[in-house]
PDB file of N, CA and C in Angstrom:
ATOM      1  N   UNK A   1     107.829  88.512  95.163  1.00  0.00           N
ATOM      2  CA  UNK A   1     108.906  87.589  95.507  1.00  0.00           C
ATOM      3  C   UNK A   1     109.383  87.831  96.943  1.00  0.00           C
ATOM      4  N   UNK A   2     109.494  89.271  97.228  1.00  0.00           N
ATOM      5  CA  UNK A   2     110.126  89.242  98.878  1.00  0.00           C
ATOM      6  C   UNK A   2     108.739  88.984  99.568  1.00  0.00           C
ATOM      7  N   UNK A   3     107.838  88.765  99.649  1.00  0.00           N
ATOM      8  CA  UNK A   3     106.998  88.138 100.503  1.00  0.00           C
ATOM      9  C   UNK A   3     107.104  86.453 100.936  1.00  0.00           C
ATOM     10  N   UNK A   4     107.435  85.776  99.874  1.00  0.00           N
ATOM     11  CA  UNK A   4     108.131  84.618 100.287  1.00  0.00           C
ATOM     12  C   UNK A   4     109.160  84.453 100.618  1.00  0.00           C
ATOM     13  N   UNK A   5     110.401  85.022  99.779  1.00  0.00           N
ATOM     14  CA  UNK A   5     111.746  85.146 100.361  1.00  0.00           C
ATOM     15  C   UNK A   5     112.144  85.734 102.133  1.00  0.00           C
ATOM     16  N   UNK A   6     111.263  86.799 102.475  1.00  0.00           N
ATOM     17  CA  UNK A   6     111.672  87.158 103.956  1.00  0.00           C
ATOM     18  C   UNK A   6     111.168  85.912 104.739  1.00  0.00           C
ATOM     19  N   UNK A   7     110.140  85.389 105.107  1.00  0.00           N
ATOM     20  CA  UNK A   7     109.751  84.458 105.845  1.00  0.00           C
ATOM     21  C   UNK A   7     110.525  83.366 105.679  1.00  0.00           C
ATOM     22  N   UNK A   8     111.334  82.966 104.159  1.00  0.00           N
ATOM     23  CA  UNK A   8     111.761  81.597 104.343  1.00  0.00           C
ATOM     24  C   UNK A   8     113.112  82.311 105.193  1.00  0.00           C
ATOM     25  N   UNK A   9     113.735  83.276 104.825  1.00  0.00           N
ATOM     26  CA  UNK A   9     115.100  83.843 105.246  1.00  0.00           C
ATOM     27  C   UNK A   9     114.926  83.761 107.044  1.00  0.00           C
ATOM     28  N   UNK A  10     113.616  84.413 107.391  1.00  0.00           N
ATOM     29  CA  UNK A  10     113.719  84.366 108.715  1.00  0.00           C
ATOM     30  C   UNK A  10     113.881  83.393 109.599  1.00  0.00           C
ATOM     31  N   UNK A  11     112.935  82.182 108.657  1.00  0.00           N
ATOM     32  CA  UNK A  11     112.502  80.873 109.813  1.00  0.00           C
ATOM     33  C   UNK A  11     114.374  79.846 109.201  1.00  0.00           C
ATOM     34  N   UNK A  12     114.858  80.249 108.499  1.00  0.00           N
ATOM     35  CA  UNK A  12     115.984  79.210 107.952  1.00  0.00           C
ATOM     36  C   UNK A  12     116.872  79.796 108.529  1.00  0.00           C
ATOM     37  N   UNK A  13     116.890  80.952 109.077  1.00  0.00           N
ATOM     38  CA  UNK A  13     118.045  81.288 109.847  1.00  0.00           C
ATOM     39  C   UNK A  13     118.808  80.623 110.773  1.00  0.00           C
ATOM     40  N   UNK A  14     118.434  80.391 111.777  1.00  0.00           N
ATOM     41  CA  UNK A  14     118.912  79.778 112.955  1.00  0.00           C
ATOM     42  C   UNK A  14     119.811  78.407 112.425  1.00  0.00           C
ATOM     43  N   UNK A  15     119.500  77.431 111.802  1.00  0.00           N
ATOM     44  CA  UNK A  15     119.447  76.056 111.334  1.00  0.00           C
ATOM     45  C   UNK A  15     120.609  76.307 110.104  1.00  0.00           C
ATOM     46  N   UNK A  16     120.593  77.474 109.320  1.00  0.00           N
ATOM     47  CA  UNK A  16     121.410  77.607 108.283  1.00  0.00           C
ATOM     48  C   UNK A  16     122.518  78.766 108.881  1.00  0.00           C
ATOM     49  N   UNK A  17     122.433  79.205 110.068  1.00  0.00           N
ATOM     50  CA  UNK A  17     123.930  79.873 110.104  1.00  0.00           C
ATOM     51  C   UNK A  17     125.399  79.340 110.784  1.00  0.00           C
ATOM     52  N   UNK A  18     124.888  77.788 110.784  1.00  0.00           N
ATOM     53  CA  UNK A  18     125.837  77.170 110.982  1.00  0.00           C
ATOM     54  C   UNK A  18     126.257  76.220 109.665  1.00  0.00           C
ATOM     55  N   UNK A  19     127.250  76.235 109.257  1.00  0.00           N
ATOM     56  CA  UNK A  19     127.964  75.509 108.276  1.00  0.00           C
ATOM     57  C   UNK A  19     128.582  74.211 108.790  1.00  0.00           C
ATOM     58  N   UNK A  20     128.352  73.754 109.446  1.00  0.00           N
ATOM     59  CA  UNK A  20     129.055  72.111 109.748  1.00  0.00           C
ATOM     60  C   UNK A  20     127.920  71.329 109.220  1.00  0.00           C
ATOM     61  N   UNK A  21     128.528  69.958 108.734  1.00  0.00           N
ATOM     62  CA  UNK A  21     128.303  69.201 108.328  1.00  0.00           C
ATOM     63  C   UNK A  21     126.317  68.660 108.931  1.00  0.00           C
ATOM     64  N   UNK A  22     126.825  68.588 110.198  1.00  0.00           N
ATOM     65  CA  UNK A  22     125.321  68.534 111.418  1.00  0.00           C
ATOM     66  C   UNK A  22     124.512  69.762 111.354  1.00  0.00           C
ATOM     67  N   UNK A  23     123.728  70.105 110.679  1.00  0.00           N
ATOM     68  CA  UNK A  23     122.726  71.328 110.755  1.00  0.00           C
ATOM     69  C   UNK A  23     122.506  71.355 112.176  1.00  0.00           C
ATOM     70  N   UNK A  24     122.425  72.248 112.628  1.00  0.00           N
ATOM     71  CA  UNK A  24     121.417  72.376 114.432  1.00  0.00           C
ATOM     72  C   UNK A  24     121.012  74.095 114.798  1.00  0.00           C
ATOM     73  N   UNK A  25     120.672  73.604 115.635  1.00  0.00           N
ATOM     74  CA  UNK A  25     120.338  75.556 116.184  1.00  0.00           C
ATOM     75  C   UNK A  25     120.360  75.502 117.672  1.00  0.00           C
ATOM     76  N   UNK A  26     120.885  76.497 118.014  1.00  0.00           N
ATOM     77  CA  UNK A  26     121.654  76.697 119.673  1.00  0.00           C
ATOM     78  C   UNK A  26     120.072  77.786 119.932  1.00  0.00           C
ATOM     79  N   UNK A  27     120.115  77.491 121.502  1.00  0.00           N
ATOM     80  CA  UNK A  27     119.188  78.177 122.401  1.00  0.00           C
ATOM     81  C   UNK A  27     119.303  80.026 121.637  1.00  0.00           C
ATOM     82  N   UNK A  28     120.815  80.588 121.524  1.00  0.00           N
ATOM     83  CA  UNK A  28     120.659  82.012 121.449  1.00  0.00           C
ATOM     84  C   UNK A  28     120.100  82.151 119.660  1.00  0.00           C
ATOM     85  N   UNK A  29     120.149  80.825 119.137  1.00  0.00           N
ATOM     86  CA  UNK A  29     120.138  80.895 117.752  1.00  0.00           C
ATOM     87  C   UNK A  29     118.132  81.425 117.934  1.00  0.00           C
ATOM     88  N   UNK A  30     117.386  80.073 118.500  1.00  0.00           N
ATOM     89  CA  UNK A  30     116.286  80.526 118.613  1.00  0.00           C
ATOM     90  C   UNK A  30     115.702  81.848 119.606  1.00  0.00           C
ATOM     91  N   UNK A  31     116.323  82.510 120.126  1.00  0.00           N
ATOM     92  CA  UNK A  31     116.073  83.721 121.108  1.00  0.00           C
ATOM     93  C   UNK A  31     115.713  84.598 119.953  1.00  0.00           C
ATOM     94  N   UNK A  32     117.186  84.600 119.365  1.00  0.00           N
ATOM     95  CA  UNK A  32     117.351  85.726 118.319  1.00  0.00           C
ATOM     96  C   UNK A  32     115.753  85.684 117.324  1.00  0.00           C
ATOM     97  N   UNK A  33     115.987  84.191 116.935  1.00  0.00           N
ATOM     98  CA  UNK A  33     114.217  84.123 116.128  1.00  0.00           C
ATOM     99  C   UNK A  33     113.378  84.813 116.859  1.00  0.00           C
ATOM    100  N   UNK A  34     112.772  84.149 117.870  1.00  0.00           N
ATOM    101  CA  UNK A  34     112.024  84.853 118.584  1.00  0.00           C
ATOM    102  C   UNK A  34     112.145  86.502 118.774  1.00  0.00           C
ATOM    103  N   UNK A  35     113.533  86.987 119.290  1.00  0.00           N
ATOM    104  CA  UNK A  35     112.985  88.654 119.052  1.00  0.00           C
ATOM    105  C   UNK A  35     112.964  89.252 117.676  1.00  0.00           C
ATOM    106  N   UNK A  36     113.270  88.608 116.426  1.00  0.00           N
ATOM    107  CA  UNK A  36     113.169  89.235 115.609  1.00  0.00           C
ATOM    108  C   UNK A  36     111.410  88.809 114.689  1.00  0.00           C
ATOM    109  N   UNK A  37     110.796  87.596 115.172  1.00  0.00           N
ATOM    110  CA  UNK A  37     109.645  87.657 114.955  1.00  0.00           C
ATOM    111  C   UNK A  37     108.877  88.453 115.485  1.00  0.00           C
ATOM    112  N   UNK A  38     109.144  88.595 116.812  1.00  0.00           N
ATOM    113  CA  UNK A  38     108.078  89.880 118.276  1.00  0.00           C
ATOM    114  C   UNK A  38     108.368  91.148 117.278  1.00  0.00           C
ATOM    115  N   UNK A  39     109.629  91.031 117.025  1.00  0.00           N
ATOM    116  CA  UNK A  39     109.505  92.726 116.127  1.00  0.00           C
ATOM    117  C   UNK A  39     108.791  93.105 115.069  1.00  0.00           C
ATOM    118  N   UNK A  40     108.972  92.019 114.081  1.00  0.00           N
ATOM    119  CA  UNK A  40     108.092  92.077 113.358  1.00  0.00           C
ATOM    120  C   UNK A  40     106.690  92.020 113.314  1.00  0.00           C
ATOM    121  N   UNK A  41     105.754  91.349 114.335  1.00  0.00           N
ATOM    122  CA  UNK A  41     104.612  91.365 114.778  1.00  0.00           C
ATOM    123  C   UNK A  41     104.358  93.085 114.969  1.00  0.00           C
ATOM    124  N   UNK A  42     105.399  93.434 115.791  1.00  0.00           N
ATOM    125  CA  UNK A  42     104.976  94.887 116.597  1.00  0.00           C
ATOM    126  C   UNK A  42     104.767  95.833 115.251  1.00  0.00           C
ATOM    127  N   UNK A  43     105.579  95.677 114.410  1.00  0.00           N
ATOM    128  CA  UNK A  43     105.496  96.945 112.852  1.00  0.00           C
ATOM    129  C   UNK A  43     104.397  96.106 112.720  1.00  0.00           C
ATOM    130  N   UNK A  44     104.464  95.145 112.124  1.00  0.00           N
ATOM    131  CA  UNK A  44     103.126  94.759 111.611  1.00  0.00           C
ATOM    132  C   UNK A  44     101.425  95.398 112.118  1.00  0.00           C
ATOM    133  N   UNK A  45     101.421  95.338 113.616  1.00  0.00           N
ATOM    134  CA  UNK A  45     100.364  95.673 114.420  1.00  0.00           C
ATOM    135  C   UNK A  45     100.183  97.052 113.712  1.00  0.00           C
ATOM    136  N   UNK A  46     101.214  97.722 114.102  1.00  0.00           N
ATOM    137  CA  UNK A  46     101.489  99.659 113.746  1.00  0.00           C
ATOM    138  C   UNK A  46     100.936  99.567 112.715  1.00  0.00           C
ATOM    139  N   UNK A  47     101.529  99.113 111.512  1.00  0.00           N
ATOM    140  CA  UNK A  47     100.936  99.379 110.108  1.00  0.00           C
ATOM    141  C   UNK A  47      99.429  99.369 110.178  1.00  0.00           C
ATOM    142  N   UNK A  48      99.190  98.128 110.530  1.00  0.00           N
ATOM    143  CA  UNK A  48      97.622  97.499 110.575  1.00  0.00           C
ATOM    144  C   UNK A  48      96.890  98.999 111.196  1.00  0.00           C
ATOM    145  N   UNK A  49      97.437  99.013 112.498  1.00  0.00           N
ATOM    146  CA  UNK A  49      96.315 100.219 113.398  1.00  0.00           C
ATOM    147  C   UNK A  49      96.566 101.979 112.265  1.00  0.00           C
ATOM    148  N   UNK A  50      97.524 102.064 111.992  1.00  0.00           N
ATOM    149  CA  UNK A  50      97.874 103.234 111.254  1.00  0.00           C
ATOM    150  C   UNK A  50      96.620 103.813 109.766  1.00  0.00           C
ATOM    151  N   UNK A  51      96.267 102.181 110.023  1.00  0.00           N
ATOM    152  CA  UNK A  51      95.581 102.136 108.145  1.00  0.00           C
ATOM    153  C   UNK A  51      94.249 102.880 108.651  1.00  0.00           C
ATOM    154  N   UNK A  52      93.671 103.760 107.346  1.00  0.00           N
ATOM    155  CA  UNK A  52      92.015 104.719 107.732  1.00  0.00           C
ATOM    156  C   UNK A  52      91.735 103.663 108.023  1.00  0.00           C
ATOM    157  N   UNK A  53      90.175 103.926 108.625  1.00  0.00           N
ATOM    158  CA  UNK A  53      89.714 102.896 109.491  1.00  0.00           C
ATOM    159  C   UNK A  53      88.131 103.098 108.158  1.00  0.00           C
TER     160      UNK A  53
END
């Protein structure tokens, strides 16, 4: 279940942490996406290279 749940949580962020009536997402809304996807890429990589070969 958290394999689907984190990705929808991540990408719905921006768009859902505003509560007005008008859904939208501000420039720092998508930054924030963006560095918290780069981060996740970077563990991801680690794990990957970490694994026996």
């Amino acid at each position: 279940m958290n394999r689907m749940l984190f990705p929808a949580l991540i990408l719905a962020g921006p768009a859902m942490a505003h509560s007005d009536t008008q859904v939208h997402a501000h420039g720092s809304d998508y930054a924030a996406l963006a560095v918290g996807l780069a981060l996740i890429a970077v563990i991801a990589i680690t794990v990957i290279l970490k694994l026996p070969k």
